[in-house]
C-alpha atoms as a PDB file:
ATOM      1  CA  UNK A   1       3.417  20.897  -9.582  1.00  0.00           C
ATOM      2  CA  UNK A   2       4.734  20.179  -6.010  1.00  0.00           C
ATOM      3  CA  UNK A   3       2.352  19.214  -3.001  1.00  0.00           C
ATOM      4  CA  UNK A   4       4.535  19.958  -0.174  1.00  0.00           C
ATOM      5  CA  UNK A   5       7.633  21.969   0.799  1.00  0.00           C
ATOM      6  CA  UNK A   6       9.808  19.225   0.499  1.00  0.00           C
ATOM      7  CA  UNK A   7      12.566  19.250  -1.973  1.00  0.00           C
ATOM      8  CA  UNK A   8      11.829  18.623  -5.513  1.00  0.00           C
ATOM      9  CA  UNK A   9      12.934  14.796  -5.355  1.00  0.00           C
ATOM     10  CA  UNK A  10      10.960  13.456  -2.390  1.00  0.00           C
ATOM     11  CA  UNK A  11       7.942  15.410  -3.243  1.00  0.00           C
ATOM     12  CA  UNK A  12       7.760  14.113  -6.649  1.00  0.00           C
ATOM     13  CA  UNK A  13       8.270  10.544  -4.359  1.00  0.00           C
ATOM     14  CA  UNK A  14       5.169  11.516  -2.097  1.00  0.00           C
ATOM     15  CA  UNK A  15       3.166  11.671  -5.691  1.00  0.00           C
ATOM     16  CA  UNK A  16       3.759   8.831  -7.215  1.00  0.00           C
ATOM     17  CA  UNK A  17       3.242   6.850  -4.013  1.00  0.00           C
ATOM     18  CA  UNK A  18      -0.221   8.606  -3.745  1.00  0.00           C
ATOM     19  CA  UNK A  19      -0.886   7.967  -6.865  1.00  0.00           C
ATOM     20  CA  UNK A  20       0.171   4.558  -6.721  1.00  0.00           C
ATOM     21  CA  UNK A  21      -1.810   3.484  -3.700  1.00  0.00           C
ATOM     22  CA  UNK A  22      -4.655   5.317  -5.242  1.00  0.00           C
ATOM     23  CA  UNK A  23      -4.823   3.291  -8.312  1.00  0.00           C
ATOM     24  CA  UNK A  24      -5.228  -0.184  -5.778  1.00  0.00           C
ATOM     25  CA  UNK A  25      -6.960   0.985  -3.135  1.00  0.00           C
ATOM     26  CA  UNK A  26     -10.583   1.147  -4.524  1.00  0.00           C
ATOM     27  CA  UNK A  27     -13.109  -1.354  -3.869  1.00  0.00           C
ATOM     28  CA  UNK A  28     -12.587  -4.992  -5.445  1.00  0.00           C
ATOM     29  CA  UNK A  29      -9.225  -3.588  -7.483  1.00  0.00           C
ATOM     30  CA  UNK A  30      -6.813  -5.828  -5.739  1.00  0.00           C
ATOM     31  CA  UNK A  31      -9.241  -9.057  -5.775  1.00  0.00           C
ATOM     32  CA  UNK A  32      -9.454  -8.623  -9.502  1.00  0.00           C
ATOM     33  CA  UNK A  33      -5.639  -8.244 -10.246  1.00  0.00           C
ATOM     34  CA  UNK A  34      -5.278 -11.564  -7.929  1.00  0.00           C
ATOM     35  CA  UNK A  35      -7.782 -13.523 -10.439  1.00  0.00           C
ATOM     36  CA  UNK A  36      -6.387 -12.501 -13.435  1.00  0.00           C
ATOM     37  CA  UNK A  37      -2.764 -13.304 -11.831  1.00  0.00           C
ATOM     38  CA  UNK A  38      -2.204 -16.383 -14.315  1.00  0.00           C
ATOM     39  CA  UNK A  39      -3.374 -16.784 -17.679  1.00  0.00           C
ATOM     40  CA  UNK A  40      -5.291 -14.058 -19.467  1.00  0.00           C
ATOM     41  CA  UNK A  41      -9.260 -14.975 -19.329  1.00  0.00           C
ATOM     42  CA  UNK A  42     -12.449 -14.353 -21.002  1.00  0.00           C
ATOM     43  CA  UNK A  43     -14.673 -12.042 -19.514  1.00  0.00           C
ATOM     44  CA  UNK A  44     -17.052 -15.005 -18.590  1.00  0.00           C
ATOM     45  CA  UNK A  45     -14.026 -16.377 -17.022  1.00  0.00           C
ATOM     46  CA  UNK A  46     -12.919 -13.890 -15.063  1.00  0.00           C
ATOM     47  CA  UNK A  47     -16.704 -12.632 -14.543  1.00  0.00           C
ATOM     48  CA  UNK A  48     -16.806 -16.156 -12.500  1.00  0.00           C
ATOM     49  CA  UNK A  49     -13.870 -15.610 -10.312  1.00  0.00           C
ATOM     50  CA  UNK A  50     -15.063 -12.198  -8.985  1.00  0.00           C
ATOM     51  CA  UNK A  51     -18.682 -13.716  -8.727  1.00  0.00           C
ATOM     52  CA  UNK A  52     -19.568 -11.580  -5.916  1.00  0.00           C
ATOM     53  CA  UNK A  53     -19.271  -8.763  -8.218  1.00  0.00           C
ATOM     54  CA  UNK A  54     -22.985  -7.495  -9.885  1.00  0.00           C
ATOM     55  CA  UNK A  55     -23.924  -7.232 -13.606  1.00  0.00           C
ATOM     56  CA  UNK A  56     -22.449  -3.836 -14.079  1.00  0.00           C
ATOM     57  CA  UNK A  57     -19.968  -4.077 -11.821  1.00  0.00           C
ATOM     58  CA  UNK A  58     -17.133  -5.703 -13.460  1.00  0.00           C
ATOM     59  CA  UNK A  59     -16.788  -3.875 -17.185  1.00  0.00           C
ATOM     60  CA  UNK A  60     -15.928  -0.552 -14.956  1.00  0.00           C
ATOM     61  CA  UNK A  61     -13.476  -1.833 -12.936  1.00  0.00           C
ATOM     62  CA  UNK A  62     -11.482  -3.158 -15.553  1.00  0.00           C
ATOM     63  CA  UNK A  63     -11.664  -0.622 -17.399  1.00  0.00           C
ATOM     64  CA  UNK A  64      -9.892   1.594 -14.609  1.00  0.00           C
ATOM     65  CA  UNK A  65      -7.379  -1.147 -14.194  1.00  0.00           C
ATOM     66  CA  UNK A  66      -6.801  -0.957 -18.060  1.00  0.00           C
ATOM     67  CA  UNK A  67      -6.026   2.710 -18.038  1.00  0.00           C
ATOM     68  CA  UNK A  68      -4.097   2.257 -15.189  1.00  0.00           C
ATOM     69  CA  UNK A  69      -1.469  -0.151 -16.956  1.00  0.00           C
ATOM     70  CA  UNK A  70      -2.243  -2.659 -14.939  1.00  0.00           C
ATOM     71  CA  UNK A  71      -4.520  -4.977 -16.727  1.00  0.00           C
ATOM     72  CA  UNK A  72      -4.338  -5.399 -20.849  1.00  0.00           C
ATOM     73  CA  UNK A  73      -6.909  -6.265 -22.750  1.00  0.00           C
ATOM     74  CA  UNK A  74      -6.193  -8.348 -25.640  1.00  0.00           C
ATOM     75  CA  UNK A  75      -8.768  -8.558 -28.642  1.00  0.00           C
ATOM     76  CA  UNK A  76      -8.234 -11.620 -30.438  1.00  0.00           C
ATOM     77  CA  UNK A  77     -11.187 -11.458 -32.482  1.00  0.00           C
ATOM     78  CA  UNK A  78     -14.580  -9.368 -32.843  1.00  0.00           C
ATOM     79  CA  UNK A  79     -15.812 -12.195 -30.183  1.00  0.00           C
ATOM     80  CA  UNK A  80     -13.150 -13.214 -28.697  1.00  0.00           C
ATOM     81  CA  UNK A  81     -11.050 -10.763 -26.120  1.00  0.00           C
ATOM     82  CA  UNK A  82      -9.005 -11.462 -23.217  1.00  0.00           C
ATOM     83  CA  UNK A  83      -7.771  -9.654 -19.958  1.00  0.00           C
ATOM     84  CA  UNK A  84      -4.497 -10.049 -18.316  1.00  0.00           C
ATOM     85  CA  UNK A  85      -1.668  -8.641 -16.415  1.00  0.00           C
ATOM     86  CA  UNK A  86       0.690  -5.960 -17.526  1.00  0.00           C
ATOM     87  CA  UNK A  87       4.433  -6.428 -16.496  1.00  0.00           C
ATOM     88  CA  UNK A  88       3.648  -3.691 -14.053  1.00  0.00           C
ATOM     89  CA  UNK A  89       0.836  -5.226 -12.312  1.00  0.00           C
ATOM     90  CA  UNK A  90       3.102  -8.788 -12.295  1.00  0.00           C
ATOM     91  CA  UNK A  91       5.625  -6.606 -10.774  1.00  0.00           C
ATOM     92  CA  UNK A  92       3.577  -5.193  -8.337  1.00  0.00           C
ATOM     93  CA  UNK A  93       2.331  -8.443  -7.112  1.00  0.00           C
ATOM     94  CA  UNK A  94       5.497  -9.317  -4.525  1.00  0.00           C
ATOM     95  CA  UNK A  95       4.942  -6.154  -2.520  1.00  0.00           C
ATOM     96  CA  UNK A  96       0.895  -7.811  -1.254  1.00  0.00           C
ATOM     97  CA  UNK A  97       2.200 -10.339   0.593  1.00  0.00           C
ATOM     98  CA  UNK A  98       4.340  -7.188   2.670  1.00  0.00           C
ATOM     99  CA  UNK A  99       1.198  -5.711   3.523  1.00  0.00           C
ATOM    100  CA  UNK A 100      -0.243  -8.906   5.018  1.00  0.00           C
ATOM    101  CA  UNK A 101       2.934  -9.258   6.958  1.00  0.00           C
ATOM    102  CA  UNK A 102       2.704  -5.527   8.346  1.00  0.00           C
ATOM    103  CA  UNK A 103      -1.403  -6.489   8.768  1.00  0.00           C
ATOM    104  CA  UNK A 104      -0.533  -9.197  10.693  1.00  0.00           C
ATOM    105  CA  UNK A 105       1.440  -7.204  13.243  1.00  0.00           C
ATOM    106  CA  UNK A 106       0.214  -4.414  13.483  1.00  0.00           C
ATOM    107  CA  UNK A 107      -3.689  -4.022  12.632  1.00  0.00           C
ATOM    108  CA  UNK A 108      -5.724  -4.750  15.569  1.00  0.00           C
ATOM    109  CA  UNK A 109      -6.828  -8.196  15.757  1.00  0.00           C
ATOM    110  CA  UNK A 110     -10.614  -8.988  14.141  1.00  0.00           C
ATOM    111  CA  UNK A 111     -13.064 -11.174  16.100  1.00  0.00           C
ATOM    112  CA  UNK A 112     -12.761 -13.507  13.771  1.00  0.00           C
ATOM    113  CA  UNK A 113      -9.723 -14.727  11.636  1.00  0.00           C
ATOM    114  CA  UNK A 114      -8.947 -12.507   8.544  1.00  0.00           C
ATOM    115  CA  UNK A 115      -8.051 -14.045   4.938  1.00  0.00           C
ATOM    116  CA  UNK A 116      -4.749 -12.304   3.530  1.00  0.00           C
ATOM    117  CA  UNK A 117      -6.882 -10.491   0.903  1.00  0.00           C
ATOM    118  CA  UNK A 118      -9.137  -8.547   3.614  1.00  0.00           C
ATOM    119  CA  UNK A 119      -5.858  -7.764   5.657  1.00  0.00           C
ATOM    120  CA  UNK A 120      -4.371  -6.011   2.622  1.00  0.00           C
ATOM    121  CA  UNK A 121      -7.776  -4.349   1.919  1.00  0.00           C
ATOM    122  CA  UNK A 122      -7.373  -2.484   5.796  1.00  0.00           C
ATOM    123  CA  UNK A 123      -4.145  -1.613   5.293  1.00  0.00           C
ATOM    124  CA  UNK A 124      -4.652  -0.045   2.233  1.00  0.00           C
ATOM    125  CA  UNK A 125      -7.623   2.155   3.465  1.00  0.00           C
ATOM    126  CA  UNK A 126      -5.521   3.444   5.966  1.00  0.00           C
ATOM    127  CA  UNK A 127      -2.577   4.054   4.060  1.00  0.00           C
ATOM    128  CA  UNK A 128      -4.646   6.312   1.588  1.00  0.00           C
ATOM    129  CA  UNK A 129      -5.993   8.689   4.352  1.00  0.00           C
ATOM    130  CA  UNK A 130      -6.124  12.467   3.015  1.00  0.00           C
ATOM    131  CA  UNK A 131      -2.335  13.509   3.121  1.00  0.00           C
ATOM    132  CA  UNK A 132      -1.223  10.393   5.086  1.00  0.00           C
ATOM    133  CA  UNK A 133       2.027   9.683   3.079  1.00  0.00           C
ATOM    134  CA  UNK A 134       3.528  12.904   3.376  1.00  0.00           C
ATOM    135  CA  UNK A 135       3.021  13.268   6.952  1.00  0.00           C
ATOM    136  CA  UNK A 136       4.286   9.298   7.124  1.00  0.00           C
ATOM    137  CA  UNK A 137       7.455  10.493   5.016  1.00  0.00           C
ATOM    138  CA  UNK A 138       7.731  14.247   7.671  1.00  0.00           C
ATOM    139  CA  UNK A 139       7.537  12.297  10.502  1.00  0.00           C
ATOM    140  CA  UNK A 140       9.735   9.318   9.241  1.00  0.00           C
ATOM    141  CA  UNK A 141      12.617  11.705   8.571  1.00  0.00           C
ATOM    142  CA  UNK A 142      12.289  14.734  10.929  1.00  0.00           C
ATOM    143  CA  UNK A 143      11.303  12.164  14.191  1.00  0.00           C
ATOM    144  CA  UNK A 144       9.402  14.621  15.990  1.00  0.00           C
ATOM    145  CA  UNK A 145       7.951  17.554  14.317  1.00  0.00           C
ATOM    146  CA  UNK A 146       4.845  20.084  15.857  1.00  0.00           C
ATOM    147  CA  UNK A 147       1.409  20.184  14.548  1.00  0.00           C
ATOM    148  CA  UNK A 148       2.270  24.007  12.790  1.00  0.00           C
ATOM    149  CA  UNK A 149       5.716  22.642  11.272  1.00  0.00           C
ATOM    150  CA  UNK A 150       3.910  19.839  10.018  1.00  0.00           C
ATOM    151  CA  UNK A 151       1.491  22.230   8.194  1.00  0.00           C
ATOM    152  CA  UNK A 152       3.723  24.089   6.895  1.00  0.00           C
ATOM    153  CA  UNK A 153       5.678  21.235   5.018  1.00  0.00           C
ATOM    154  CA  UNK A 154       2.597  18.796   4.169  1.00  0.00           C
ATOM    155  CA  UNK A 155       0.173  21.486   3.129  1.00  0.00           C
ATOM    156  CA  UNK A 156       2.118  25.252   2.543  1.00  0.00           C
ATOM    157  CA  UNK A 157      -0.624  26.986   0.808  1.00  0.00           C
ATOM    158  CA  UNK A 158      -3.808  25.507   3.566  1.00  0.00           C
ATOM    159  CA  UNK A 159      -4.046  27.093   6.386  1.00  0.00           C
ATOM    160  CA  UNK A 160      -1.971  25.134   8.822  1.00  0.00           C
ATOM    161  CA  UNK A 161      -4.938  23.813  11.328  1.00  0.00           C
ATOM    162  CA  UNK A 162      -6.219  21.904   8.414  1.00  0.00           C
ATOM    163  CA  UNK A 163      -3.706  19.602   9.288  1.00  0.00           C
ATOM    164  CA  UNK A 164      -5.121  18.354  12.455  1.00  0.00           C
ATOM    165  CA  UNK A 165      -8.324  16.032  10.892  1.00  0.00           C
ATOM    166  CA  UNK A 166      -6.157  14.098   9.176  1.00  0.00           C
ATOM    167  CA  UNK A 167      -3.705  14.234  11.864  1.00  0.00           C
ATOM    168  CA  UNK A 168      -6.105  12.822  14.459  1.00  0.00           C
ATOM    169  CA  UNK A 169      -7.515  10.582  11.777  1.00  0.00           C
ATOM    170  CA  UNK A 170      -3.473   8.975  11.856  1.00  0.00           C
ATOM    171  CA  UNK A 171      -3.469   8.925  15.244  1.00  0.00           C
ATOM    172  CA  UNK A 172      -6.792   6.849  15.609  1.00  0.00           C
ATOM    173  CA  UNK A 173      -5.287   4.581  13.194  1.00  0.00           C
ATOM    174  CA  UNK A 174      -2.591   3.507  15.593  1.00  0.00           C
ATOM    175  CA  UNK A 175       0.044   5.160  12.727  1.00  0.00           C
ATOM    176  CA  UNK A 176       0.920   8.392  14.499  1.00  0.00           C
ATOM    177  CA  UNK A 177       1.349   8.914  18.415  1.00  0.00           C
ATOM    178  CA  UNK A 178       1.638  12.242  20.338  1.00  0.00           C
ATOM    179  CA  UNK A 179       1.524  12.925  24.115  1.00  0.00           C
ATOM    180  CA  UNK A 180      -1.007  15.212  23.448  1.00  0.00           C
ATOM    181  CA  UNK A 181      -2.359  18.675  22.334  1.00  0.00           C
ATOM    182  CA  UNK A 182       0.165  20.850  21.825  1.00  0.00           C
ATOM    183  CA  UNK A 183       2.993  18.070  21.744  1.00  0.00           C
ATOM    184  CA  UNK A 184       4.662  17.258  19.071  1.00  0.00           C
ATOM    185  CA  UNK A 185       3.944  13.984  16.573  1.00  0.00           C
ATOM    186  CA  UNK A 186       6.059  11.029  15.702  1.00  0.00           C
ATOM    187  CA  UNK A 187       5.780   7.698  13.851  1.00  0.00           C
ATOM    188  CA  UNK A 188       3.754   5.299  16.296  1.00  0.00           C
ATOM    189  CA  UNK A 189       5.900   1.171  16.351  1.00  0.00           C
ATOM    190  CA  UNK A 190       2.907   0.607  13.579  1.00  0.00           C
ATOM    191  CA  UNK A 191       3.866   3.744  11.280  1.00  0.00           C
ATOM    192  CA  UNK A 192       7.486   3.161  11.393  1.00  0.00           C
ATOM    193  CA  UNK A 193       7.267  -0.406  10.421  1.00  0.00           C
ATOM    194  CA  UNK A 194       5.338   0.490   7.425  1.00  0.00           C
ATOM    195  CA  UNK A 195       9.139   1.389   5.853  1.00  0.00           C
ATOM    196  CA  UNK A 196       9.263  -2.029   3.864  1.00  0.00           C
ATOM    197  CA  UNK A 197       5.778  -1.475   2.296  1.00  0.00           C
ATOM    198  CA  UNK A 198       5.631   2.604   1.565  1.00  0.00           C
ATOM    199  CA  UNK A 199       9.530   1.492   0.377  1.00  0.00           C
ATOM    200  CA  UNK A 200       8.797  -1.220  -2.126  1.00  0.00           C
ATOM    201  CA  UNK A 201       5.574   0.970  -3.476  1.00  0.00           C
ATOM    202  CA  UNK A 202       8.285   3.777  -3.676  1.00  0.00           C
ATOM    203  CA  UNK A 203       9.894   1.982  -6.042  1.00  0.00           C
ATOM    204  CA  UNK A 204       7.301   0.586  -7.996  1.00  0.00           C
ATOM    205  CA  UNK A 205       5.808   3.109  -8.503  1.00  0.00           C
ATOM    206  CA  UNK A 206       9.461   4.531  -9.773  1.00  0.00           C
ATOM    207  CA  UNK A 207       9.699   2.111 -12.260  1.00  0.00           C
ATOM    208  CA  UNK A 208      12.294  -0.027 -10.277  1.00  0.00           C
ATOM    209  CA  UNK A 209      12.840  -3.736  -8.702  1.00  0.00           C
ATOM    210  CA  UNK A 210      11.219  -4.042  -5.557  1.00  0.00           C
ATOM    211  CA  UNK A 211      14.469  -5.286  -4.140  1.00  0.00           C
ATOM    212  CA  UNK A 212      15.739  -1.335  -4.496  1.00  0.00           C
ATOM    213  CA  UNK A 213      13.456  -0.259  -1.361  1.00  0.00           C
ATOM    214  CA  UNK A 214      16.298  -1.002   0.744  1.00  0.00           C
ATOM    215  CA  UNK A 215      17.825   2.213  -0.999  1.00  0.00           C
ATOM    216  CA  UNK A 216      15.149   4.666   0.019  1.00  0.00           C
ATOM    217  CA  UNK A 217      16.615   7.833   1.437  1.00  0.00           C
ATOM    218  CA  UNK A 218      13.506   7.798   4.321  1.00  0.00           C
ATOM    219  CA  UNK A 219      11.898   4.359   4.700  1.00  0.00           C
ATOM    220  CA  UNK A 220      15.477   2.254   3.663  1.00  0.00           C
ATOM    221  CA  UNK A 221      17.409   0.009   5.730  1.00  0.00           C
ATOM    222  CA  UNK A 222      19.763   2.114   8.005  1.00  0.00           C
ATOM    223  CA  UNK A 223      22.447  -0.483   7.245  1.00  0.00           C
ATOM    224  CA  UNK A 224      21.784  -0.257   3.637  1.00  0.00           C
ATOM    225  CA  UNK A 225      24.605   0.350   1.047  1.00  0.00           C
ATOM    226  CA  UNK A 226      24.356   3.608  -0.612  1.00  0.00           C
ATOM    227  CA  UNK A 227      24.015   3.154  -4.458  1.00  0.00           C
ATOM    228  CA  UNK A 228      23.559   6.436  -7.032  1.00  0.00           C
ATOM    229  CA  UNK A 229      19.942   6.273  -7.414  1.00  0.00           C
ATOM    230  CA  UNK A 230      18.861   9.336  -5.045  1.00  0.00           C
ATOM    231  CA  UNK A 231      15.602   7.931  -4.311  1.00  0.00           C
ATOM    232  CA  UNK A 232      13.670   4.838  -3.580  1.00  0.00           C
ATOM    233  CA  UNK A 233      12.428   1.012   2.337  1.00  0.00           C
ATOM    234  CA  UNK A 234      13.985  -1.853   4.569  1.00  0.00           C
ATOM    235  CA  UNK A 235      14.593  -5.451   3.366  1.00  0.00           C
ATOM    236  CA  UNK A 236      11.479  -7.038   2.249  1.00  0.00           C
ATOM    237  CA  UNK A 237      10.263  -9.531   4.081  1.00  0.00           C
ATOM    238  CA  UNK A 238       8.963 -13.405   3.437  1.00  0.00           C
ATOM    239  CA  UNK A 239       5.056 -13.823   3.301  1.00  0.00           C
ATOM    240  CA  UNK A 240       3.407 -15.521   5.981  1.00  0.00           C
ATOM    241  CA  UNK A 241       2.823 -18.675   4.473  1.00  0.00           C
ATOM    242  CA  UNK A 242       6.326 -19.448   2.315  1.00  0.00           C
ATOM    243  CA  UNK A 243      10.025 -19.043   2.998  1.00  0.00           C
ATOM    244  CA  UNK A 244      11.823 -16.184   1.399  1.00  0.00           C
ATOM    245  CA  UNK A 245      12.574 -16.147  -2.351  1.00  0.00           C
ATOM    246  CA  UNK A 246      14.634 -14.182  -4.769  1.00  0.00           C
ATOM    247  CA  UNK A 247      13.151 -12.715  -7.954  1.00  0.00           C
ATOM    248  CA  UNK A 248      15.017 -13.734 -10.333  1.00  0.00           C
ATOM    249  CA  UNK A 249      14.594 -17.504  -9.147  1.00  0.00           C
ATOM    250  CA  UNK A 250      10.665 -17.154  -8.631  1.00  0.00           C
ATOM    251  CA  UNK A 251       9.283 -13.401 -10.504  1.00  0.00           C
ATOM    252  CA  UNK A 252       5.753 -14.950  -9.319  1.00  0.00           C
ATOM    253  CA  UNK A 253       4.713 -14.002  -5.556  1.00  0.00           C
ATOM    254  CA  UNK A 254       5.763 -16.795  -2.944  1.00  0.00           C
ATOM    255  CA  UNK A 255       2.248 -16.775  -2.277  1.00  0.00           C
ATOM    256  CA  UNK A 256      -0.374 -19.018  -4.188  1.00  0.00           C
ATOM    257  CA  UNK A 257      -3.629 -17.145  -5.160  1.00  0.00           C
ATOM    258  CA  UNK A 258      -6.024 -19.308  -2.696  1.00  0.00           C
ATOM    259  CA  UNK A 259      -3.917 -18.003   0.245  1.00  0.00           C
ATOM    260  CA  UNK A 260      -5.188 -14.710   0.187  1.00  0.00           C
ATOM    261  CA  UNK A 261      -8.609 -15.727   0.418  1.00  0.00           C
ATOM    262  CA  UNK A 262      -7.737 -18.059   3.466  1.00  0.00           C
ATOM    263  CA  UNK A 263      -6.228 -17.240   7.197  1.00  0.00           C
ATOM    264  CA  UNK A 264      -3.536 -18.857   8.569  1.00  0.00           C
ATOM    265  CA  UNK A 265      -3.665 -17.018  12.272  1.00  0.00           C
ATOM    266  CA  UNK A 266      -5.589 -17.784  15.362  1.00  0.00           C
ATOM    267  CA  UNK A 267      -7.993 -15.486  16.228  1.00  0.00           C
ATOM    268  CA  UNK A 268      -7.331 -13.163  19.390  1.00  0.00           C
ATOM    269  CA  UNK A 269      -9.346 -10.762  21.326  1.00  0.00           C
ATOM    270  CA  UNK A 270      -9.897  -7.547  19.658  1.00  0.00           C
ATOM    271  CA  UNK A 271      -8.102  -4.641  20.812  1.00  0.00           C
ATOM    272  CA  UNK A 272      -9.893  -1.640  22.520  1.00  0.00           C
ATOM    273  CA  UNK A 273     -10.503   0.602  20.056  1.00  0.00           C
ATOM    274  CA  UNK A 274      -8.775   3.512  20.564  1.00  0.00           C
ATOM    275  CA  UNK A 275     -10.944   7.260  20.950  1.00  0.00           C
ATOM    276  CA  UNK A 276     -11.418   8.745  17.345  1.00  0.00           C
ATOM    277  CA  UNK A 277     -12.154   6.091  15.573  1.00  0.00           C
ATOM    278  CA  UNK A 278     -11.492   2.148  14.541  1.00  0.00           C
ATOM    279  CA  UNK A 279      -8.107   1.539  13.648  1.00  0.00           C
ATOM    280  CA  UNK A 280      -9.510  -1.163  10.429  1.00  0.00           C
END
């Protein structure tokens, strides 16, 4: 069933990408896939890692993640059962360090030095804002487009002011700009840089390699070569802490587990925060 009045192909995109983000986003998901990131563990075992999490906590989450696809769960005998990865969780580990990159840039700066994991956390939140990657993927591929027009592709069968809350909740994120009521929107520098992450979740989320979000028909590299696939953002880049790798010469992120739990910037003064809300 389509969402929006985009064409068949890029709506069905929108989806999965929603979809996608949705299944990560929620509380404690992503720290969970990071501890089970090498071998499978016990319960106990992994119970430990996430330590912060309460009695009751834990058996829930997993068993999201398990119906998911991203975590298996492996029952090796009546008392003995483990929990790992799925290929599609390994393969969606490459695109976190991304989002610390774009965090890192772009997110206003915390009073206090971030670890990796918190960065990709924010992001994350913002990037799963009621309707935010449709209006992302409008504005990425129309440049300027009015609040009404906007409406009428991201929501057709709303009535087209209900597009302004989560409009003004984009532009209090720092993702969208406008000049102001009754001017049209656009990507803000933050929103359009986002074309490497919404990209390589694009593609993911397709089924493909990573590496194919420089083939994206919105978020891809302008430079890119064209290949038959009509769908899936701009060269990926290194993660803060290790030099660029390929995947078939490292499928593992470049990024050890105890650097997402750790900073590696200075901290600066905090940005003002803009009127409508924080931008983290």
């Amino acid at each position: 069933m389509a969402i929006t009045a985009l064409p068949p192909d890029a709506d069905a995109d929108i989806a999965r990408v929603t979809e996608a983000l949705a299944m990560i986003t929620p509380r404690w998901n992503v720290r969970i896939l990071l501890a089970l990131s090498g071998p499978p563990l016990r319960y106990s075992e992994l119970a430990a890692k996430v330590s912060w999490l309460q009695n009751g906590q834990l058996h829930p989450k997993l068993k999201s993640l398990c119906d998911a696809g991203l975590v298996e769960r492996t029952e090796h005998s009546a008392r003995h059962v483990t929990y790992g990865h799925t290929e599609r969780a390994t393969a969606l580990l490459p695109i976190l360090p991304m989002i610390v990159t774009w965090a890192e840039e772009h997110l206003e700066k915390a009073e206090r030095p971030l670890a990796a994991i918190e960065q990709i956390e924010d992001s994350l939140t913002l990037l799963t804002r009621r309707h935010a990657a449709a209006i992302l993927w409008v504005l990425k591929s129309r440049k300027e487009v009015s609040g009404r027009v906007l409406a009428r592709i991201v929501m057709p069968s709303s009535d087209w002011t209900n597009i302004y809350p989560p409009l003004r909740q984009l532009v209090a994120d720092g993702l969208v700009d406008t000049a102001g009521n009754g001017q049209p929107y656009r990507l803000s520098a933050a929103g359009d840089a986002l074309g490497p992450v919404l990209g390589a979740v694009s593609a993911w989320s397709a089924g493909q390699p990573v590496e194919q979000a420089t083939q994206h028909p919105v978020w891809g590299h302008p430079q890119a070569k064209p290949v038959p696939r009509p769908w899936t953002s701009s060269q990926s880049r290194p993660a803060p802490t290790a030099p660029p790798t390929t995947r078939a010469a490292q499928p593992s992120p470049a990024w050890r587990n105890k650097d997402l739990f750790s900073h590696a910037t200075t901290a600066r003064p905090k940005a003002a925060i803009p009127a409508g809300g924080p931008r983290r």
